[in-house]
PDBML (XML) file of the C-alpha atoms, coordinates in Angstrom:
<?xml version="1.0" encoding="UTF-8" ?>
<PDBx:datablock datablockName="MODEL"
   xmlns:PDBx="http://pdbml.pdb.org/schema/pdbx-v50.xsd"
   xmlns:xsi="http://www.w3.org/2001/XMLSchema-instance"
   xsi:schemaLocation="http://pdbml.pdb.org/schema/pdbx-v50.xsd pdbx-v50.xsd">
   <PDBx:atom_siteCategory>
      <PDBx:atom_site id="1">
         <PDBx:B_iso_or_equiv>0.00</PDBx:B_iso_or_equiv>
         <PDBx:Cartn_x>56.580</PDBx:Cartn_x>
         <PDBx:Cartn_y>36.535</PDBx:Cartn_y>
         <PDBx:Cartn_z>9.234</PDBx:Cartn_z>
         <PDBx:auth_asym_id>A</PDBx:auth_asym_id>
         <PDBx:auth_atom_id>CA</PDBx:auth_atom_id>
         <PDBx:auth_comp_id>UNK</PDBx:auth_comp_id>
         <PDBx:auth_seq_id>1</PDBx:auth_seq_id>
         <PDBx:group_PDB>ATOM</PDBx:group_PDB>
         <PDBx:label_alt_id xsi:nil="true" />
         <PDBx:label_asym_id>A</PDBx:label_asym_id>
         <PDBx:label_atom_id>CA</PDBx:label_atom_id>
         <PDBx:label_comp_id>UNK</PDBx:label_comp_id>
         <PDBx:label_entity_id>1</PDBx:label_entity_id>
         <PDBx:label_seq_id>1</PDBx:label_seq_id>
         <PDBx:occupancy>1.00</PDBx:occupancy>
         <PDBx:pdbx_PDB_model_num>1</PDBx:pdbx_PDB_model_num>
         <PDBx:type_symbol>C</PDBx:type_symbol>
      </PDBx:atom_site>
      <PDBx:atom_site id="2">
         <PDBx:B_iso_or_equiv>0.00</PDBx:B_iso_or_equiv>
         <PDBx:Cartn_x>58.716</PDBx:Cartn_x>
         <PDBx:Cartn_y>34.381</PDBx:Cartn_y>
         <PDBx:Cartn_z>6.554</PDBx:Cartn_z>
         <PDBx:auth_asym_id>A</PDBx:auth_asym_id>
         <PDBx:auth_atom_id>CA</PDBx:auth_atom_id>
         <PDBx:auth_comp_id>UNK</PDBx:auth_comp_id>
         <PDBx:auth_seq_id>2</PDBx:auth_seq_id>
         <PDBx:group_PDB>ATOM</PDBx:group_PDB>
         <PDBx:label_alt_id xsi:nil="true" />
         <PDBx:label_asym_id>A</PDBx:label_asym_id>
         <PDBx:label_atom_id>CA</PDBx:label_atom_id>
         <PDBx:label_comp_id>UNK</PDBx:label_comp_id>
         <PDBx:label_entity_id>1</PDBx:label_entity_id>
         <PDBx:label_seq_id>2</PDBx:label_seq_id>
         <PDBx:occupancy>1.00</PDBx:occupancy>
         <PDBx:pdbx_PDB_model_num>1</PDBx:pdbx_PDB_model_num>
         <PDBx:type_symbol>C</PDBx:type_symbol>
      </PDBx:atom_site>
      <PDBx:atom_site id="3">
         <PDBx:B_iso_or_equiv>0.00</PDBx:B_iso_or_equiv>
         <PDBx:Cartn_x>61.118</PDBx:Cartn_x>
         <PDBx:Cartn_y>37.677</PDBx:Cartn_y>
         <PDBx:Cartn_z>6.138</PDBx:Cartn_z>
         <PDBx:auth_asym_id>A</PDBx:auth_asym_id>
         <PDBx:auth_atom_id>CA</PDBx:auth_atom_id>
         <PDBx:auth_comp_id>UNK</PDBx:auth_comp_id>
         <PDBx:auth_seq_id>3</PDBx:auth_seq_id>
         <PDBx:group_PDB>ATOM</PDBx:group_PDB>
         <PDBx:label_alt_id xsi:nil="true" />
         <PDBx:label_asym_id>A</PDBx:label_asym_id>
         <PDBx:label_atom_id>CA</PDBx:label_atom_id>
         <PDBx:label_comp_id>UNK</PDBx:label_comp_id>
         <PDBx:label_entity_id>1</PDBx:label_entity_id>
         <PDBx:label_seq_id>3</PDBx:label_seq_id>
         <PDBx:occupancy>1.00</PDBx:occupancy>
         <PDBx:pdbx_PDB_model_num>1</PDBx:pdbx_PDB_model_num>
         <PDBx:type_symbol>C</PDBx:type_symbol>
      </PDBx:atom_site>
      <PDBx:atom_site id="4">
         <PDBx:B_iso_or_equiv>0.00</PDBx:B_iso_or_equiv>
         <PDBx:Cartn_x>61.321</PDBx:Cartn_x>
         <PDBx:Cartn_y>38.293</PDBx:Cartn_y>
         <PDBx:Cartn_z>10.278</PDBx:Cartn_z>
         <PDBx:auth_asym_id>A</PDBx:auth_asym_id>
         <PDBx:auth_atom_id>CA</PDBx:auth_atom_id>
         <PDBx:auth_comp_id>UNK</PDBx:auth_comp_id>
         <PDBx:auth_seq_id>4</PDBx:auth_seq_id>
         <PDBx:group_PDB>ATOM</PDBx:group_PDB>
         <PDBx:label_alt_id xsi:nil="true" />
         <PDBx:label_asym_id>A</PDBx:label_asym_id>
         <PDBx:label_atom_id>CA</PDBx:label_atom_id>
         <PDBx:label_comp_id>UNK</PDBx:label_comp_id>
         <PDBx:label_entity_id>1</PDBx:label_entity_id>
         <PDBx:label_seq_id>4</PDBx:label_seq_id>
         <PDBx:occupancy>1.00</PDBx:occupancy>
         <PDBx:pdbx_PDB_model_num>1</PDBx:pdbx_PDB_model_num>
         <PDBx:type_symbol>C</PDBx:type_symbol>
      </PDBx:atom_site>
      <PDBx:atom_site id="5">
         <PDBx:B_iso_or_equiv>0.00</PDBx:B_iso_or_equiv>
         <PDBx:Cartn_x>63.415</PDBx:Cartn_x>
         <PDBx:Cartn_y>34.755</PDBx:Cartn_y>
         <PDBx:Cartn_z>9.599</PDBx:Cartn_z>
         <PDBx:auth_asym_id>A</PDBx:auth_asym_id>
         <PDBx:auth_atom_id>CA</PDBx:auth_atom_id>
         <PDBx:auth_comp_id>UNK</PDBx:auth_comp_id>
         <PDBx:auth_seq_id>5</PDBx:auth_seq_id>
         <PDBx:group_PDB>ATOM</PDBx:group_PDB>
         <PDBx:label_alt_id xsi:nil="true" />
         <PDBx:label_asym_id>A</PDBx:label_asym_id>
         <PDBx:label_atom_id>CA</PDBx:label_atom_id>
         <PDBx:label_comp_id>UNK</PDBx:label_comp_id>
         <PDBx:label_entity_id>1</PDBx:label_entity_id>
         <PDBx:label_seq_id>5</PDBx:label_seq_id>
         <PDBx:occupancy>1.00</PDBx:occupancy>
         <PDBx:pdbx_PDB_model_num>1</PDBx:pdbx_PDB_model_num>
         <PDBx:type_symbol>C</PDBx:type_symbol>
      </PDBx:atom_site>
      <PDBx:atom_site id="6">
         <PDBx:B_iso_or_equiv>0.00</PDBx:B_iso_or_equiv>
         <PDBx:Cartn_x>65.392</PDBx:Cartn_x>
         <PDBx:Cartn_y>36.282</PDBx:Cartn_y>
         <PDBx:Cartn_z>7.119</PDBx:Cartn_z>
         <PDBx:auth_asym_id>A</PDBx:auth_asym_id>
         <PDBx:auth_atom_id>CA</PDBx:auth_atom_id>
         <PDBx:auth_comp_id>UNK</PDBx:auth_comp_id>
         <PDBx:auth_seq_id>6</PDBx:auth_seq_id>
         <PDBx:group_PDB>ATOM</PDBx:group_PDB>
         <PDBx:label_alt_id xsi:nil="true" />
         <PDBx:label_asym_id>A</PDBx:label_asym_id>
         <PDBx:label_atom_id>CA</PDBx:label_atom_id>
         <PDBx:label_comp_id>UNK</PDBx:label_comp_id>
         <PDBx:label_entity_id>1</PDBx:label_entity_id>
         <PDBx:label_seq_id>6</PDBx:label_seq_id>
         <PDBx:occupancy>1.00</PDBx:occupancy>
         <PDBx:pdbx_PDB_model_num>1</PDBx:pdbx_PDB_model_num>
         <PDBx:type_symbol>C</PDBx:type_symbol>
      </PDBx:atom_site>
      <PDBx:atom_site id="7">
         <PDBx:B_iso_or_equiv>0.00</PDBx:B_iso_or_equiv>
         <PDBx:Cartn_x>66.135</PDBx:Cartn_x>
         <PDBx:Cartn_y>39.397</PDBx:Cartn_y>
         <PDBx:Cartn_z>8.573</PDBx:Cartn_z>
         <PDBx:auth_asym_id>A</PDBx:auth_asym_id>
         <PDBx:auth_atom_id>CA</PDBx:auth_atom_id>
         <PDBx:auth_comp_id>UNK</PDBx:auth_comp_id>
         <PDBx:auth_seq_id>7</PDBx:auth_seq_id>
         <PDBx:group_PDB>ATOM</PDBx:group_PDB>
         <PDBx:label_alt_id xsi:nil="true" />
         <PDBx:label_asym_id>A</PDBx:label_asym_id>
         <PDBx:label_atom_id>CA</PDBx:label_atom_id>
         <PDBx:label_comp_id>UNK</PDBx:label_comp_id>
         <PDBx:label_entity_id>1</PDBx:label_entity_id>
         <PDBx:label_seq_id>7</PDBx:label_seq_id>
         <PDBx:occupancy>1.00</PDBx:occupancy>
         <PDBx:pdbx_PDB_model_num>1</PDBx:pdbx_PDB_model_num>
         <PDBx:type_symbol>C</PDBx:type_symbol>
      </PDBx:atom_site>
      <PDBx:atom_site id="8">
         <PDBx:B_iso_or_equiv>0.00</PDBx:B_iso_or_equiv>
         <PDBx:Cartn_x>67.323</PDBx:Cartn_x>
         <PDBx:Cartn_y>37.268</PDBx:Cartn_y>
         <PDBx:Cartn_z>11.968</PDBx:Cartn_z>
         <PDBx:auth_asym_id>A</PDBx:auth_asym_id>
         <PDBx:auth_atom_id>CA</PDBx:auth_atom_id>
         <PDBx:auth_comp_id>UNK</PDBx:auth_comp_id>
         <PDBx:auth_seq_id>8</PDBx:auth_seq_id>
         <PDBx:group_PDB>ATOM</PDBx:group_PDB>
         <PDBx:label_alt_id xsi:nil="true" />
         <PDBx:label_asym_id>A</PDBx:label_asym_id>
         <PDBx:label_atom_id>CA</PDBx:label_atom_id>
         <PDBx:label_comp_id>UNK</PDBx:label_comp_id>
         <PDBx:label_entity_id>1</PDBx:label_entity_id>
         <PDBx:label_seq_id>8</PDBx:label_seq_id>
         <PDBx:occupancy>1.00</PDBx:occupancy>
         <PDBx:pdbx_PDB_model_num>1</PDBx:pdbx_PDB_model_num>
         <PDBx:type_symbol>C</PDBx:type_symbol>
      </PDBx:atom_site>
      <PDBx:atom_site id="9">
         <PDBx:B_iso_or_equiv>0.00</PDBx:B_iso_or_equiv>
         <PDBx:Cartn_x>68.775</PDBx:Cartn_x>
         <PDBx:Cartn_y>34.352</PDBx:Cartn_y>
         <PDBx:Cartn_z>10.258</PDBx:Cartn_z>
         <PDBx:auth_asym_id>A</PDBx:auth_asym_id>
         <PDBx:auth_atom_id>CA</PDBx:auth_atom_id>
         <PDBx:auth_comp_id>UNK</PDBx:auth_comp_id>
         <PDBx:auth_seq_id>9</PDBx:auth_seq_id>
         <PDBx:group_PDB>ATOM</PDBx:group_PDB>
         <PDBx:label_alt_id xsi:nil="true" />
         <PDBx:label_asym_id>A</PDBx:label_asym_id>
         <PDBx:label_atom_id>CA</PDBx:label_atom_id>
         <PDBx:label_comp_id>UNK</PDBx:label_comp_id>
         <PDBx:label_entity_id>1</PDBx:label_entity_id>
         <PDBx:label_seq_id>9</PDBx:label_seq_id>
         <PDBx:occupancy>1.00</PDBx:occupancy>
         <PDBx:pdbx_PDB_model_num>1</PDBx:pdbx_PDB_model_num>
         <PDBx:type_symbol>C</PDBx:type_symbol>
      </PDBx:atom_site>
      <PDBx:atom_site id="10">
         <PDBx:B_iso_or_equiv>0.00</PDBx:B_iso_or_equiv>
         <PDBx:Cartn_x>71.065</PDBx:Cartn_x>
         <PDBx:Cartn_y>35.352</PDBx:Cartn_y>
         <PDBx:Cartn_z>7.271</PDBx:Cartn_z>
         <PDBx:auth_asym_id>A</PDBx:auth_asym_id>
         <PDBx:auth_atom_id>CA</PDBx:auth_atom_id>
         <PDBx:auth_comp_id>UNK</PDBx:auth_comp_id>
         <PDBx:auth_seq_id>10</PDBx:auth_seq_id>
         <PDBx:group_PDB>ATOM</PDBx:group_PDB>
         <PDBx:label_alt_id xsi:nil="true" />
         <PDBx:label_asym_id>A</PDBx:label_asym_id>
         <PDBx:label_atom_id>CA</PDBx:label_atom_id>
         <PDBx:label_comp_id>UNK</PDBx:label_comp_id>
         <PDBx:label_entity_id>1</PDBx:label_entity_id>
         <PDBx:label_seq_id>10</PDBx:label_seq_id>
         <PDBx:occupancy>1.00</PDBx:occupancy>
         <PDBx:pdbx_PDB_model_num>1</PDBx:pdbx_PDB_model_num>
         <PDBx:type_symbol>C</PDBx:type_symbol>
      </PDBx:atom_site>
      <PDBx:atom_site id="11">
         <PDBx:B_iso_or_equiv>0.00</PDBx:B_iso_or_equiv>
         <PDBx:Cartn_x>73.759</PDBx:Cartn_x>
         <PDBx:Cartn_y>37.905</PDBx:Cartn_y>
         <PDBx:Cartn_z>9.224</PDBx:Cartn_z>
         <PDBx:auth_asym_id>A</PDBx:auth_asym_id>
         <PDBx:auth_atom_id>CA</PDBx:auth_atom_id>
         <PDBx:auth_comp_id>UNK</PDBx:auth_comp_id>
         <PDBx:auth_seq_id>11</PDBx:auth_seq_id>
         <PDBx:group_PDB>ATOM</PDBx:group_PDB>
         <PDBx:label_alt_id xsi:nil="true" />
         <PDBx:label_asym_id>A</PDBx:label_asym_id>
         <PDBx:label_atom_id>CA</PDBx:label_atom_id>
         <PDBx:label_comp_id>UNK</PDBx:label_comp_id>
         <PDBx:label_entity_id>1</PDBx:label_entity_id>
         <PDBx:label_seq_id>11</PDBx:label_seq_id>
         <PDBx:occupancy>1.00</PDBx:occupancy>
         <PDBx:pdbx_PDB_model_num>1</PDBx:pdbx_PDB_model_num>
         <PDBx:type_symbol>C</PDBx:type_symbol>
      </PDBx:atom_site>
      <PDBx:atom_site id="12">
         <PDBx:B_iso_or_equiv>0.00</PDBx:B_iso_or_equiv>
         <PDBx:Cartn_x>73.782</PDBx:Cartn_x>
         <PDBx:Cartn_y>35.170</PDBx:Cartn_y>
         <PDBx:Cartn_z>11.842</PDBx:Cartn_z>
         <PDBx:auth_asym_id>A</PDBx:auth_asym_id>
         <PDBx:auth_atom_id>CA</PDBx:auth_atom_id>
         <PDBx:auth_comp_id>UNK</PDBx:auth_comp_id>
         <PDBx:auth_seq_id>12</PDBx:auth_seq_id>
         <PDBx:group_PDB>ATOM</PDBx:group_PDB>
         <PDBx:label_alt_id xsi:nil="true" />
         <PDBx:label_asym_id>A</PDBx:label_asym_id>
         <PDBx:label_atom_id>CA</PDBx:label_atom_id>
         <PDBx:label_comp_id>UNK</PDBx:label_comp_id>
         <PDBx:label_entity_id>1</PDBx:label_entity_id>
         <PDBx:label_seq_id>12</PDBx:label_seq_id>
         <PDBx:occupancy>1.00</PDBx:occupancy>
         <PDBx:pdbx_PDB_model_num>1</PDBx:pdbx_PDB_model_num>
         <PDBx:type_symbol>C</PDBx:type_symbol>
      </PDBx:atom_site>
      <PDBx:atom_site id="13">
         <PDBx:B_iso_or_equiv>0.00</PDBx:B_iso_or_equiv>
         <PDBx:Cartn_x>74.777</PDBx:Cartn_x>
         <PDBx:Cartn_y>32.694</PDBx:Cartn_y>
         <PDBx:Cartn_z>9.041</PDBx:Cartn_z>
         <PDBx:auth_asym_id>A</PDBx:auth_asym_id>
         <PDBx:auth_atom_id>CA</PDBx:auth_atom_id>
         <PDBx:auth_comp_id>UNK</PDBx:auth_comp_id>
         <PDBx:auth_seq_id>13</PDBx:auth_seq_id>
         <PDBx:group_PDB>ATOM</PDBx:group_PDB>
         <PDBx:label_alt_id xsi:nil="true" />
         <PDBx:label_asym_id>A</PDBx:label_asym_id>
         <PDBx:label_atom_id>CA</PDBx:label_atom_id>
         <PDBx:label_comp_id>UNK</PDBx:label_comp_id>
         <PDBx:label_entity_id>1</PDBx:label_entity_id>
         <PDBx:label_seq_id>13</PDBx:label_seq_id>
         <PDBx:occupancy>1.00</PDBx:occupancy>
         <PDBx:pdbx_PDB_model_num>1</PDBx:pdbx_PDB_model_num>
         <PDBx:type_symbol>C</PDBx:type_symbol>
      </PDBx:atom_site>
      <PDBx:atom_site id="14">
         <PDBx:B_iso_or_equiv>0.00</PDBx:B_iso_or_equiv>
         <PDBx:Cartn_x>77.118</PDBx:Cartn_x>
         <PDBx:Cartn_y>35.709</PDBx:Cartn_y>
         <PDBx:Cartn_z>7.304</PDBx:Cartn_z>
         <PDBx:auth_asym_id>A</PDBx:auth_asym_id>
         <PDBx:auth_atom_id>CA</PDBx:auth_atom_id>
         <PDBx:auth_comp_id>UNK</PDBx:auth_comp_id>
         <PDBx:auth_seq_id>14</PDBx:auth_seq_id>
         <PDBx:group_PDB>ATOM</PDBx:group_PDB>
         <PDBx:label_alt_id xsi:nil="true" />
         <PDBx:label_asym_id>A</PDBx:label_asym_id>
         <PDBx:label_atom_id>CA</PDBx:label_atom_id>
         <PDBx:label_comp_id>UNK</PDBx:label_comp_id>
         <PDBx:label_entity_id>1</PDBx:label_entity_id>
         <PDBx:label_seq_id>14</PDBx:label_seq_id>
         <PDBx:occupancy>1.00</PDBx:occupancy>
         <PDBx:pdbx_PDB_model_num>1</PDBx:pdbx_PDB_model_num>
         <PDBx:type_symbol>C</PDBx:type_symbol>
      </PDBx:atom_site>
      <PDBx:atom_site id="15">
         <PDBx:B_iso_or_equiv>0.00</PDBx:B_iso_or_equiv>
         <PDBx:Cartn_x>78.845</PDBx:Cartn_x>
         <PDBx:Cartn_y>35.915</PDBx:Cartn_y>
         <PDBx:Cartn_z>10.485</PDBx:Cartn_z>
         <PDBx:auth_asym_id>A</PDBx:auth_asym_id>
         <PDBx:auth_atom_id>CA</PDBx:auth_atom_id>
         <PDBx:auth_comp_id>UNK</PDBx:auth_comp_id>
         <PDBx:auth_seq_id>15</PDBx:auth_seq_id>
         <PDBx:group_PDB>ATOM</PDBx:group_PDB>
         <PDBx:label_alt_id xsi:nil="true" />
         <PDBx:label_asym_id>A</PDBx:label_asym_id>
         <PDBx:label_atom_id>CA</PDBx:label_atom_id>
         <PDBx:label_comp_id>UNK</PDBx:label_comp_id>
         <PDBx:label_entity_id>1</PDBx:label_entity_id>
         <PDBx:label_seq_id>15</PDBx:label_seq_id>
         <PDBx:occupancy>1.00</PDBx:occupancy>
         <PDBx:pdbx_PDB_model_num>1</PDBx:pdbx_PDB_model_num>
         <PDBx:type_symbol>C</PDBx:type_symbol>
      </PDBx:atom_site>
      <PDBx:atom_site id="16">
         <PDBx:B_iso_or_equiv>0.00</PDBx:B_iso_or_equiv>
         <PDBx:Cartn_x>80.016</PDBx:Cartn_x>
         <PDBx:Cartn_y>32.328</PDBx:Cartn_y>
         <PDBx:Cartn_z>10.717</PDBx:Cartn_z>
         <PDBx:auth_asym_id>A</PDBx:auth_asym_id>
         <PDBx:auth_atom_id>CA</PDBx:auth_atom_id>
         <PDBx:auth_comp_id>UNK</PDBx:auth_comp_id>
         <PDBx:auth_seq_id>16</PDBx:auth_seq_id>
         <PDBx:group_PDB>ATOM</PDBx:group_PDB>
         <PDBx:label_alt_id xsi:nil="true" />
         <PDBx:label_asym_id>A</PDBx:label_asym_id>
         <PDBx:label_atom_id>CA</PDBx:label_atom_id>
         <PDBx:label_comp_id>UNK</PDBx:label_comp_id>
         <PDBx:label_entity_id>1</PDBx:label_entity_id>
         <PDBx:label_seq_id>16</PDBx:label_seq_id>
         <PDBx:occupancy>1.00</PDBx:occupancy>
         <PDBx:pdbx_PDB_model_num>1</PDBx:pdbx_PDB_model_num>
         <PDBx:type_symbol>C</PDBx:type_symbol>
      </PDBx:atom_site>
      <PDBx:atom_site id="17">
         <PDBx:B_iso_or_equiv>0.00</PDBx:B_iso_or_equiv>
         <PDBx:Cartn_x>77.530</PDBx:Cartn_x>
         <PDBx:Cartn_y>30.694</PDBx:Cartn_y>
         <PDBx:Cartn_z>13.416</PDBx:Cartn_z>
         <PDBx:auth_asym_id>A</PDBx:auth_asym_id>
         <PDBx:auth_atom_id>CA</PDBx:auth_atom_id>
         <PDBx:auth_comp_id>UNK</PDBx:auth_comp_id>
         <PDBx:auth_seq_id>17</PDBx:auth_seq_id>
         <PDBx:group_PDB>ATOM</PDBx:group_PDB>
         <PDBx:label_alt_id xsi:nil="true" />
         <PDBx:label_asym_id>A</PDBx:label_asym_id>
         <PDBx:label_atom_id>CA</PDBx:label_atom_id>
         <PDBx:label_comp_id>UNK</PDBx:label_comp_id>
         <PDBx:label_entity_id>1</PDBx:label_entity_id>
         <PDBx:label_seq_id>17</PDBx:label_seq_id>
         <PDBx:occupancy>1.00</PDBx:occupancy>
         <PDBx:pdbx_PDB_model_num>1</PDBx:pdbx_PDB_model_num>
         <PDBx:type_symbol>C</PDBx:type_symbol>
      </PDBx:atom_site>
      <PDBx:atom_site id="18">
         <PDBx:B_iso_or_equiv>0.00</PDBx:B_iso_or_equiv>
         <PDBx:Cartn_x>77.540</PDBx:Cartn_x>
         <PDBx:Cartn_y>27.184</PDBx:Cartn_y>
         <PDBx:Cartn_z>13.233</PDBx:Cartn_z>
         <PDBx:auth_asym_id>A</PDBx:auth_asym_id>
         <PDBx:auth_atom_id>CA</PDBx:auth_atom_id>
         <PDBx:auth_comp_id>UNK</PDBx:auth_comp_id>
         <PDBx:auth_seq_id>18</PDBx:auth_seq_id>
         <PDBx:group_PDB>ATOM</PDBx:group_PDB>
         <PDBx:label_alt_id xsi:nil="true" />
         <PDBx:label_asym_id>A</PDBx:label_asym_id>
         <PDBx:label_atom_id>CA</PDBx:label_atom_id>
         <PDBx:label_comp_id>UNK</PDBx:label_comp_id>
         <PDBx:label_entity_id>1</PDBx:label_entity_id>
         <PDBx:label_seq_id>18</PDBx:label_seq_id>
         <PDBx:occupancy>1.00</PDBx:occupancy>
         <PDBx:pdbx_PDB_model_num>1</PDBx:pdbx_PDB_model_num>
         <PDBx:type_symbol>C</PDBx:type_symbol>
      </PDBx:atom_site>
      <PDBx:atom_site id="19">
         <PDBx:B_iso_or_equiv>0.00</PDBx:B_iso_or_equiv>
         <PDBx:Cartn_x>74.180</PDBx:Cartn_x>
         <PDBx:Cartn_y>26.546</PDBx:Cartn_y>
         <PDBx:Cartn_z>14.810</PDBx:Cartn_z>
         <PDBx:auth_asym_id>A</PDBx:auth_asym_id>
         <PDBx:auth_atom_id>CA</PDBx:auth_atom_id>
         <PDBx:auth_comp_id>UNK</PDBx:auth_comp_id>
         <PDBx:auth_seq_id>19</PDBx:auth_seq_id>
         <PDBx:group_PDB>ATOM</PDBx:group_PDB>
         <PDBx:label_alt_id xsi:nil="true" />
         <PDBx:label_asym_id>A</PDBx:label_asym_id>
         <PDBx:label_atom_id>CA</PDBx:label_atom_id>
         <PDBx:label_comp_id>UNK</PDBx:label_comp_id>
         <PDBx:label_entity_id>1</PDBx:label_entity_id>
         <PDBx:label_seq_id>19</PDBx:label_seq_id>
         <PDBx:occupancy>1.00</PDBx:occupancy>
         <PDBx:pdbx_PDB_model_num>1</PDBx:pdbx_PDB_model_num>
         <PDBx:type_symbol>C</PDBx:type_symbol>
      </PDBx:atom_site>
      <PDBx:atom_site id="20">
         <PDBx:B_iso_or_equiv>0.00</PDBx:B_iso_or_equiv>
         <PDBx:Cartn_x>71.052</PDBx:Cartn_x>
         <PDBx:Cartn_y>28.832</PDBx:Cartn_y>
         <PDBx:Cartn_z>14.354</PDBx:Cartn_z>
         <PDBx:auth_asym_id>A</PDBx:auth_asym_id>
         <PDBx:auth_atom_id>CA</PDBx:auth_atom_id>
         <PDBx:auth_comp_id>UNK</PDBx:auth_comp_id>
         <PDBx:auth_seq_id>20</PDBx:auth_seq_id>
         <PDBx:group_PDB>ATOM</PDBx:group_PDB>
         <PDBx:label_alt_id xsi:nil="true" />
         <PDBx:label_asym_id>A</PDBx:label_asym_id>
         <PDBx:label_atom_id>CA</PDBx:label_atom_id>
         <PDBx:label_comp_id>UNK</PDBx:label_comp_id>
         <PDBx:label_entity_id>1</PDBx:label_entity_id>
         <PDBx:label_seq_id>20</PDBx:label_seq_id>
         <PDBx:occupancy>1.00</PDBx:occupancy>
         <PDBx:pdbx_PDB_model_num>1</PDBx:pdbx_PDB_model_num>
         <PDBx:type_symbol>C</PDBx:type_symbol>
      </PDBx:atom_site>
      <PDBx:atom_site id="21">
         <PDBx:B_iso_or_equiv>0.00</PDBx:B_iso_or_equiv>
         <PDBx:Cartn_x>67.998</PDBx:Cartn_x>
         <PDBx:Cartn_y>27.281</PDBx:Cartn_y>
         <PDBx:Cartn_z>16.408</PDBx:Cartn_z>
         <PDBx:auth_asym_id>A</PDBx:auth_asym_id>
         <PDBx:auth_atom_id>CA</PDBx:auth_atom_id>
         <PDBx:auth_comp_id>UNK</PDBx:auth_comp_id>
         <PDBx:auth_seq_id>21</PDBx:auth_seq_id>
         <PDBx:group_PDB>ATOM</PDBx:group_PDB>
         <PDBx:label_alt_id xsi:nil="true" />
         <PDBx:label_asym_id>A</PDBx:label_asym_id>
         <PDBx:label_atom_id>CA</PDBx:label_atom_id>
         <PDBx:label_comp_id>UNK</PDBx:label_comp_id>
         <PDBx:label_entity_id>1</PDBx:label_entity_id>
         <PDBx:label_seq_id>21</PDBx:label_seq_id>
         <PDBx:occupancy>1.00</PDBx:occupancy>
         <PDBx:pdbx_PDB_model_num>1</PDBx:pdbx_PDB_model_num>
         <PDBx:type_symbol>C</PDBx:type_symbol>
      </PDBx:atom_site>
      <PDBx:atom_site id="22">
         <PDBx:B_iso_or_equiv>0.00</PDBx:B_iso_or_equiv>
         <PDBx:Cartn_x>64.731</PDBx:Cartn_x>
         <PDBx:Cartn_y>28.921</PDBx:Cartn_y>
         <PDBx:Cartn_z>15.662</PDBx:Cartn_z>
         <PDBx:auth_asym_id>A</PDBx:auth_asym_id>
         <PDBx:auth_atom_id>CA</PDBx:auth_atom_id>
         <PDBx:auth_comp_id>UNK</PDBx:auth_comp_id>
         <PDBx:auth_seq_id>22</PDBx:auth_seq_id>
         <PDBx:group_PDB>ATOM</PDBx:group_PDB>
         <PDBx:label_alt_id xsi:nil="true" />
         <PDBx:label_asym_id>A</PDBx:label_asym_id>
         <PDBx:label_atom_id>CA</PDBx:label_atom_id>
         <PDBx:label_comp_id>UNK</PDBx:label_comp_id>
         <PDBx:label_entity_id>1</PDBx:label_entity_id>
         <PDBx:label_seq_id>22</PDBx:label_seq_id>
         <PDBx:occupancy>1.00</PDBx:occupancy>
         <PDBx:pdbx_PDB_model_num>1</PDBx:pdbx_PDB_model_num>
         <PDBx:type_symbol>C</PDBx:type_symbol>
      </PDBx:atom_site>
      <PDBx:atom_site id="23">
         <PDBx:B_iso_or_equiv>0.00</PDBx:B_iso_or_equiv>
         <PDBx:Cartn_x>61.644</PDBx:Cartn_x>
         <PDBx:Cartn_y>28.269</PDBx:Cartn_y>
         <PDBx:Cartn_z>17.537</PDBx:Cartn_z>
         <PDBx:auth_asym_id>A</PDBx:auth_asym_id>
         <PDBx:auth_atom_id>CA</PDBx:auth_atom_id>
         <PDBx:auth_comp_id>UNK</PDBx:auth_comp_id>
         <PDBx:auth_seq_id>23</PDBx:auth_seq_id>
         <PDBx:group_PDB>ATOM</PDBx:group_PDB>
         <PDBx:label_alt_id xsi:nil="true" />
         <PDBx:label_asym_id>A</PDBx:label_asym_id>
         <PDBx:label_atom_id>CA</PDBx:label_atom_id>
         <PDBx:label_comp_id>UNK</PDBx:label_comp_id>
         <PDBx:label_entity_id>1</PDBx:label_entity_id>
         <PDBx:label_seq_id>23</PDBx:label_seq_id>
         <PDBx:occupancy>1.00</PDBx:occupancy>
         <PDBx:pdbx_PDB_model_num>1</PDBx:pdbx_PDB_model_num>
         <PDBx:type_symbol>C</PDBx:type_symbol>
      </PDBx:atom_site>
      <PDBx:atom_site id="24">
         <PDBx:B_iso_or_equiv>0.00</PDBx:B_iso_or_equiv>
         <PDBx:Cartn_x>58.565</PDBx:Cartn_x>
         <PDBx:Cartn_y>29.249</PDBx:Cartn_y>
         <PDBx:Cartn_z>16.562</PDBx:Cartn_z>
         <PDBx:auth_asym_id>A</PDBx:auth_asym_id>
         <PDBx:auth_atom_id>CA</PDBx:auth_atom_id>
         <PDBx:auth_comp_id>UNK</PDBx:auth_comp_id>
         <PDBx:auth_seq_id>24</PDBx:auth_seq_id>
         <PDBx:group_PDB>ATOM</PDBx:group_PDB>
         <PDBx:label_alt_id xsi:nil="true" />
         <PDBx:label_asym_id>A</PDBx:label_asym_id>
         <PDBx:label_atom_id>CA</PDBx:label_atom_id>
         <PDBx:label_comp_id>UNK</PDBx:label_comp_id>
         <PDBx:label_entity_id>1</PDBx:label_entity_id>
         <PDBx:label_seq_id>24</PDBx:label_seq_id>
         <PDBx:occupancy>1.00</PDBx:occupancy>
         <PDBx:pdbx_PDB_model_num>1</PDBx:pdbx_PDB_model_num>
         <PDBx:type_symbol>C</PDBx:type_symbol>
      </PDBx:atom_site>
   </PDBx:atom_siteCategory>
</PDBx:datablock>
């Protein structure tokens, strides 16, 4: 789910947060 990474990623990265760890 490419846009599940998206959806979670990008309004963390709006918001300002300096380190986004996925895991998958």
């Amino acid at each position: 789910y490419p846009s599940s990474v998206i959806m979670n990623a990008m309004p963390a990265h709006v918001a300002g947060v300096k380190e986004i760890i996925m895991v998958v």
